[in-house]
PDB file of N, CA and C in Angstrom:
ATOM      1  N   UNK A   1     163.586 -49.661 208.848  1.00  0.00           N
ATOM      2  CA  UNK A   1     162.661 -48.599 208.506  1.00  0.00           C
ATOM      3  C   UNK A   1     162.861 -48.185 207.056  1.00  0.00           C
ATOM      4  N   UNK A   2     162.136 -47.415 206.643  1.00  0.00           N
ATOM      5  CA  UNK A   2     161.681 -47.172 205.129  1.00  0.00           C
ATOM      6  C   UNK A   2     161.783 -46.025 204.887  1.00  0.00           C
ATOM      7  N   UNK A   3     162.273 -45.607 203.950  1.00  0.00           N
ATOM      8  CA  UNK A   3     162.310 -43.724 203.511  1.00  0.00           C
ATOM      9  C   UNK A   3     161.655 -43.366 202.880  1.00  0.00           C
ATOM     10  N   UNK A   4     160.726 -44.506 202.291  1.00  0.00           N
ATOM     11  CA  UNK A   4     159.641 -44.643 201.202  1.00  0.00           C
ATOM     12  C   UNK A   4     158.847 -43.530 201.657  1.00  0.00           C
ATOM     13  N   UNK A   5     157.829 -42.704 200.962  1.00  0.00           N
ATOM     14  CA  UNK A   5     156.854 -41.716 201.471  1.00  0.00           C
ATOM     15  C   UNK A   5     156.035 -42.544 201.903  1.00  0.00           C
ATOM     16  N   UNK A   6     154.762 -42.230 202.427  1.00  0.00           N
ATOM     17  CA  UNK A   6     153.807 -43.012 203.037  1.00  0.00           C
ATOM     18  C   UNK A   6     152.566 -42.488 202.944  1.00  0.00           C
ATOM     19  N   UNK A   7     151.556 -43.249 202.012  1.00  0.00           N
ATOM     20  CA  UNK A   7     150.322 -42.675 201.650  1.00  0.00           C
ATOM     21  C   UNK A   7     148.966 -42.901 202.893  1.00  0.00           C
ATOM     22  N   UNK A   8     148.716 -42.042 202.740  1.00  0.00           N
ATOM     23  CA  UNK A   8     147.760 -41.341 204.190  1.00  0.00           C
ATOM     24  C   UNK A   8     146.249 -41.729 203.303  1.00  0.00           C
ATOM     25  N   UNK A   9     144.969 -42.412 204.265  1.00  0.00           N
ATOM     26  CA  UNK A   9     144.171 -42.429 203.398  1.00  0.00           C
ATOM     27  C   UNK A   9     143.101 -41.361 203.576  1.00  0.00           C
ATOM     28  N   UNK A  10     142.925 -40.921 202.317  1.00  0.00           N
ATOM     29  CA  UNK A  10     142.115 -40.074 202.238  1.00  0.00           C
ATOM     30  C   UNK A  10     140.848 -39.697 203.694  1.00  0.00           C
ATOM     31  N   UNK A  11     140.984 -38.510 204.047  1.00  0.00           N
ATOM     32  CA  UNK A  11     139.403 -38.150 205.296  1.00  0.00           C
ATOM     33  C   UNK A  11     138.319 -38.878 204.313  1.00  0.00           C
ATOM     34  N   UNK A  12     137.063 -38.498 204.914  1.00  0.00           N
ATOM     35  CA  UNK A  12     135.885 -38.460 204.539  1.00  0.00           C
ATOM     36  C   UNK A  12     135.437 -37.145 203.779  1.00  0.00           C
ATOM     37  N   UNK A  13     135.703 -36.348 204.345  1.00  0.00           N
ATOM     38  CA  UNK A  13     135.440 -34.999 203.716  1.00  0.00           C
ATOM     39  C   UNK A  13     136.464 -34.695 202.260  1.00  0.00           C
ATOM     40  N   UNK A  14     137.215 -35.502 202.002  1.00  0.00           N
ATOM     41  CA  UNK A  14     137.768 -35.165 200.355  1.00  0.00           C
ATOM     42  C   UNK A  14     137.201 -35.960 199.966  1.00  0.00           C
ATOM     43  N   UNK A  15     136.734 -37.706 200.174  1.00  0.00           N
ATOM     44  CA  UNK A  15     136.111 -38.313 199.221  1.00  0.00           C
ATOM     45  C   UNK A  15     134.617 -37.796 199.088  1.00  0.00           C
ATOM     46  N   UNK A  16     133.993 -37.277 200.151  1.00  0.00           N
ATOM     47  CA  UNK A  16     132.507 -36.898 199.705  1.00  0.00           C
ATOM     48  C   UNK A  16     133.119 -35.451 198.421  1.00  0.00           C
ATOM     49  N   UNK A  17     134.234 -34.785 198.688  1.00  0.00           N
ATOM     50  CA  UNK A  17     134.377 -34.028 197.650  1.00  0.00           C
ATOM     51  C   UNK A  17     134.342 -33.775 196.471  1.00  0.00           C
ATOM     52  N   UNK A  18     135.165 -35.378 195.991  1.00  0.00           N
ATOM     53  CA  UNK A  18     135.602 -35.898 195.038  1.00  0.00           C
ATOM     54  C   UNK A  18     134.312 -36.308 194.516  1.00  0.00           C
ATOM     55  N   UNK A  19     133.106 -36.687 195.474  1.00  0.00           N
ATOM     56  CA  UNK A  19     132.191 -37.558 195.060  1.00  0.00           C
ATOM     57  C   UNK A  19     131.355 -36.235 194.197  1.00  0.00           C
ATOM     58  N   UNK A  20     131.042 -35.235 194.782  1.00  0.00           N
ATOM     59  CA  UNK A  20     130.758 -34.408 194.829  1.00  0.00           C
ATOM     60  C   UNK A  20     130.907 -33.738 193.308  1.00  0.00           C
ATOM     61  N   UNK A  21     132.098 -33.470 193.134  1.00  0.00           N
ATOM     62  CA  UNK A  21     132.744 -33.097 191.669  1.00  0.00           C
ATOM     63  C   UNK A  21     132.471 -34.220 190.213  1.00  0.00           C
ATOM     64  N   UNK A  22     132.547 -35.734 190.713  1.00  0.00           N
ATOM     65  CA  UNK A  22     132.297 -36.247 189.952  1.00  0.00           C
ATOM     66  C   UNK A  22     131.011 -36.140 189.610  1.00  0.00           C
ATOM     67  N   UNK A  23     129.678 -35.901 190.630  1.00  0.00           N
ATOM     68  CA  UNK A  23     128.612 -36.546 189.883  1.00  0.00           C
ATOM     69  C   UNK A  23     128.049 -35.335 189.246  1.00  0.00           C
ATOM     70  N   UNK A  24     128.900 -33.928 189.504  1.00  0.00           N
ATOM     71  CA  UNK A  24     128.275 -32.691 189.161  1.00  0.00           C
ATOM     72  C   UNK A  24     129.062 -32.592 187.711  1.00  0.00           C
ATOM     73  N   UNK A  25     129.979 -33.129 187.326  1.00  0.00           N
ATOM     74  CA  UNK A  25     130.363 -33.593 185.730  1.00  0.00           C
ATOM     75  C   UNK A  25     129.936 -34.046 185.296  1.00  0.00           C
ATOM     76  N   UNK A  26     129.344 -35.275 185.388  1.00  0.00           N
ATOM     77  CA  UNK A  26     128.295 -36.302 184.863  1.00  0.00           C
ATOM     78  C   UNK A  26     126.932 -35.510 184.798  1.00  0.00           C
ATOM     79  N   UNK A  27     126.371 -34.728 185.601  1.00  0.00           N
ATOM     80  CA  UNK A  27     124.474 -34.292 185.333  1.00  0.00           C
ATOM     81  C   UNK A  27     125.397 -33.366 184.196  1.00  0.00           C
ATOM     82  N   UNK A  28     126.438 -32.417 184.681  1.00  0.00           N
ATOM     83  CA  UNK A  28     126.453 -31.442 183.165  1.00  0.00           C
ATOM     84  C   UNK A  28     126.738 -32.422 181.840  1.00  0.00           C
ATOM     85  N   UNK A  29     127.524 -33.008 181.514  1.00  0.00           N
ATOM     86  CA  UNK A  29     127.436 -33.918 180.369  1.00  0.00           C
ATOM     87  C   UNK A  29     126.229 -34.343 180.295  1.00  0.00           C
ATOM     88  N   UNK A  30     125.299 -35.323 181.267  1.00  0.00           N
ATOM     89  CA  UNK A  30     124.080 -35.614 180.716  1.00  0.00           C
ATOM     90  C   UNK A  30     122.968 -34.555 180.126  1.00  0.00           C
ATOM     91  N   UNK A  31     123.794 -33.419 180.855  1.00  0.00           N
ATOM     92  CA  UNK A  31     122.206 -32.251 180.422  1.00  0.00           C
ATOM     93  C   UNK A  31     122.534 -31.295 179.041  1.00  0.00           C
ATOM     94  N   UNK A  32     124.247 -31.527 178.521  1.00  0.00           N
ATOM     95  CA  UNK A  32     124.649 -30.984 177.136  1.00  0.00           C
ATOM     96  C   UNK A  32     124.310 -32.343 176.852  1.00  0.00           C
ATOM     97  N   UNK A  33     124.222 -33.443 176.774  1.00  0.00           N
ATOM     98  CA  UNK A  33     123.647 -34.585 175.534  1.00  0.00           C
ATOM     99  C   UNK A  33     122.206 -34.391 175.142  1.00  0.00           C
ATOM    100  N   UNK A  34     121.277 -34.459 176.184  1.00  0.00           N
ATOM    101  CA  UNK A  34     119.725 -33.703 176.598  1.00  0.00           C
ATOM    102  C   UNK A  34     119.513 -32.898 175.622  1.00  0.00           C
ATOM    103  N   UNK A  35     120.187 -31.252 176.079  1.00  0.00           N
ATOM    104  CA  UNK A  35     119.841 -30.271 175.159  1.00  0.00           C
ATOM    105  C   UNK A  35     120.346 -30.586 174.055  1.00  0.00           C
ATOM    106  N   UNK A  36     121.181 -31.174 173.310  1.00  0.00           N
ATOM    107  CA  UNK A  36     121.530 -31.205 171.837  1.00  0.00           C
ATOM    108  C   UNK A  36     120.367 -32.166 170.843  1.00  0.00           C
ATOM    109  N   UNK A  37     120.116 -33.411 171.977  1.00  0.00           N
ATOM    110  CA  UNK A  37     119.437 -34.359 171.257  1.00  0.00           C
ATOM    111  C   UNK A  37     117.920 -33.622 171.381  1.00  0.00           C
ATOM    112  N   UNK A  38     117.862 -32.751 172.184  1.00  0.00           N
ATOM    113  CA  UNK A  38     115.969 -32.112 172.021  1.00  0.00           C
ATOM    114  C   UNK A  38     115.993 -31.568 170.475  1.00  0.00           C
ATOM    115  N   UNK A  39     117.447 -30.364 170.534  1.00  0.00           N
ATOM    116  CA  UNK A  39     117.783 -29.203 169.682  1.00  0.00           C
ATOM    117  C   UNK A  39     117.417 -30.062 167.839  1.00  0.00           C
ATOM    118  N   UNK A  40     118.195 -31.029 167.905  1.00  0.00           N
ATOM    119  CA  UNK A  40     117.785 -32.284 166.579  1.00  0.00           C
ATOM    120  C   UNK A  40     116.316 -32.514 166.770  1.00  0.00           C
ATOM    121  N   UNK A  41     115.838 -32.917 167.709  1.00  0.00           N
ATOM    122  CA  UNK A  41     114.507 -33.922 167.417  1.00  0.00           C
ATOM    123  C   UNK A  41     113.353 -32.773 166.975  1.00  0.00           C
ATOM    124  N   UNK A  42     113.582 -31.588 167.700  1.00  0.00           N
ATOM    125  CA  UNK A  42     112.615 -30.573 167.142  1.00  0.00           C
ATOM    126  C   UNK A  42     113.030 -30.088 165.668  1.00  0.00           C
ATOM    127  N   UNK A  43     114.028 -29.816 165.311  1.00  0.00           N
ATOM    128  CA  UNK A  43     114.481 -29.369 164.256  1.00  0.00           C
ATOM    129  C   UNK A  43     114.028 -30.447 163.358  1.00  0.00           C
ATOM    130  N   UNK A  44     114.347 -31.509 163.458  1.00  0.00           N
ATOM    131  CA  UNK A  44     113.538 -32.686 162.640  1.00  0.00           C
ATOM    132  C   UNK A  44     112.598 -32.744 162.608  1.00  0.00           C
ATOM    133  N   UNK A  45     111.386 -32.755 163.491  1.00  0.00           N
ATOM    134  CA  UNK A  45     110.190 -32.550 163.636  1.00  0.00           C
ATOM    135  C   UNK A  45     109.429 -31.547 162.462  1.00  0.00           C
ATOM    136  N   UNK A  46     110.189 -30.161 162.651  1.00  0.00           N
ATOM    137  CA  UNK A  46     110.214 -28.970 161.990  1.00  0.00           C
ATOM    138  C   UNK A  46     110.317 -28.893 160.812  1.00  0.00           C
ATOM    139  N   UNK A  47     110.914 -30.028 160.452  1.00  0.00           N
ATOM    140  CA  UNK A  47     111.534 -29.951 159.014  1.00  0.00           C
ATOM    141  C   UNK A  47     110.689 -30.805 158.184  1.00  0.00           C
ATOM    142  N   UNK A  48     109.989 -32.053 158.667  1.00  0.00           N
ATOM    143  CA  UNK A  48     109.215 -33.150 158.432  1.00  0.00           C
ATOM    144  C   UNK A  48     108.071 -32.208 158.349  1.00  0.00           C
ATOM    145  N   UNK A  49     107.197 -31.617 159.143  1.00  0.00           N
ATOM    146  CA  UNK A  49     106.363 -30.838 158.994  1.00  0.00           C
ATOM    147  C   UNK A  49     105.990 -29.868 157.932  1.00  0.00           C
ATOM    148  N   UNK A  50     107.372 -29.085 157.678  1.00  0.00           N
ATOM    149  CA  UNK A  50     107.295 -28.219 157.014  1.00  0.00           C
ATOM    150  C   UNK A  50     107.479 -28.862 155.271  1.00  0.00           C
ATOM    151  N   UNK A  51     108.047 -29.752 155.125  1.00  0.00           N
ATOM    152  CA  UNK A  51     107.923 -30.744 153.915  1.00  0.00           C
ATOM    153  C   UNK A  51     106.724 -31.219 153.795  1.00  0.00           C
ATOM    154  N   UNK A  52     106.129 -31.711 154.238  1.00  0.00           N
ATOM    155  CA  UNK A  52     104.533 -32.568 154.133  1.00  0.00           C
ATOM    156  C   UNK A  52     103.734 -31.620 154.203  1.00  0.00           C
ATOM    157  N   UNK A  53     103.493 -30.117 154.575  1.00  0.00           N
ATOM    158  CA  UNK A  53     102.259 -29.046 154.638  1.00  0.00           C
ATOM    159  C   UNK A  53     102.182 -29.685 153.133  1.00  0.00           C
ATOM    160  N   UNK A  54     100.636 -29.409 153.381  1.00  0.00           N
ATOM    161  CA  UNK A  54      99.622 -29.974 151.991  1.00  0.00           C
ATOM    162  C   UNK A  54      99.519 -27.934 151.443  1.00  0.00           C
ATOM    163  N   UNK A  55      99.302 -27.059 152.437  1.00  0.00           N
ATOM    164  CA  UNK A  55      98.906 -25.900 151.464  1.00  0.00           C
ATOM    165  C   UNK A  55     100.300 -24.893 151.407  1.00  0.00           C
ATOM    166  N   UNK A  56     100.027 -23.886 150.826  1.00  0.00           N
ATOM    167  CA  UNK A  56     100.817 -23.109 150.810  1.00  0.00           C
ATOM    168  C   UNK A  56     101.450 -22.366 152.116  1.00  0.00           C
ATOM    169  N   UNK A  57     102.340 -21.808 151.836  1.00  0.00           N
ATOM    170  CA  UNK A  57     102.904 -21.549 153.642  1.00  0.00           C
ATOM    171  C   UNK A  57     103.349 -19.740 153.287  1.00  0.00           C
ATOM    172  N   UNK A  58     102.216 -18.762 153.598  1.00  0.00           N
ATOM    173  CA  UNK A  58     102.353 -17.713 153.704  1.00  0.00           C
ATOM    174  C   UNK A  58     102.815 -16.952 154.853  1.00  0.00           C
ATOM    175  N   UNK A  59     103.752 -16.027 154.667  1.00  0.00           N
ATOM    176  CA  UNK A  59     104.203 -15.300 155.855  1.00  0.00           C
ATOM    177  C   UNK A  59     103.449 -13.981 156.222  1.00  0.00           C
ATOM    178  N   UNK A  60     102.931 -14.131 157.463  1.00  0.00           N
ATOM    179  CA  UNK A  60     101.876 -12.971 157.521  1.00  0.00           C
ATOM    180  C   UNK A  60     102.756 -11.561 158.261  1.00  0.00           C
ATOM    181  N   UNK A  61     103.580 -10.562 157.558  1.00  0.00           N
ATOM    182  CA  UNK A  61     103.981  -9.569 158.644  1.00  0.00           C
ATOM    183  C   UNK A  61     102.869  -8.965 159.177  1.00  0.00           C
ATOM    184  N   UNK A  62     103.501  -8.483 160.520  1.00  0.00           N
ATOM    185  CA  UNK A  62     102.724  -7.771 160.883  1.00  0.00           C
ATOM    186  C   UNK A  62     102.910  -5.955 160.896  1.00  0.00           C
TER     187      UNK A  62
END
């Protein structure tokens, strides 16, 4: 016999856990890459725009 510890395999209910945690890390990383790359493409957009106006660019307060 062995005194070695002895690894037990995981239930079902920790790996759906695990599964669980991982893929809810992954949508948040995908959805901070998302919002940053919108946050650039408009700002670029914005900026391209605002370089090429052909007339003058008056600020109207109100």
């Amino acid at each position: 016999m062995s005194d070695a510890p002895q690894q037990t395999m995981p239930g079902h209910e920790q790996v759906l856990q695990f599964a669980r945690c991982e893929l809810e890390y992954r949508r948040k990383k995908q959805w901070d890459i998302f919002s940053w790359v919108v946050t650039i493409l408009v700002s670029v957009i914005g900026g391209i725009a605002a370089l090429t106006w052909k007339g003058e660019i008056k600020p109207n307060p109100i």
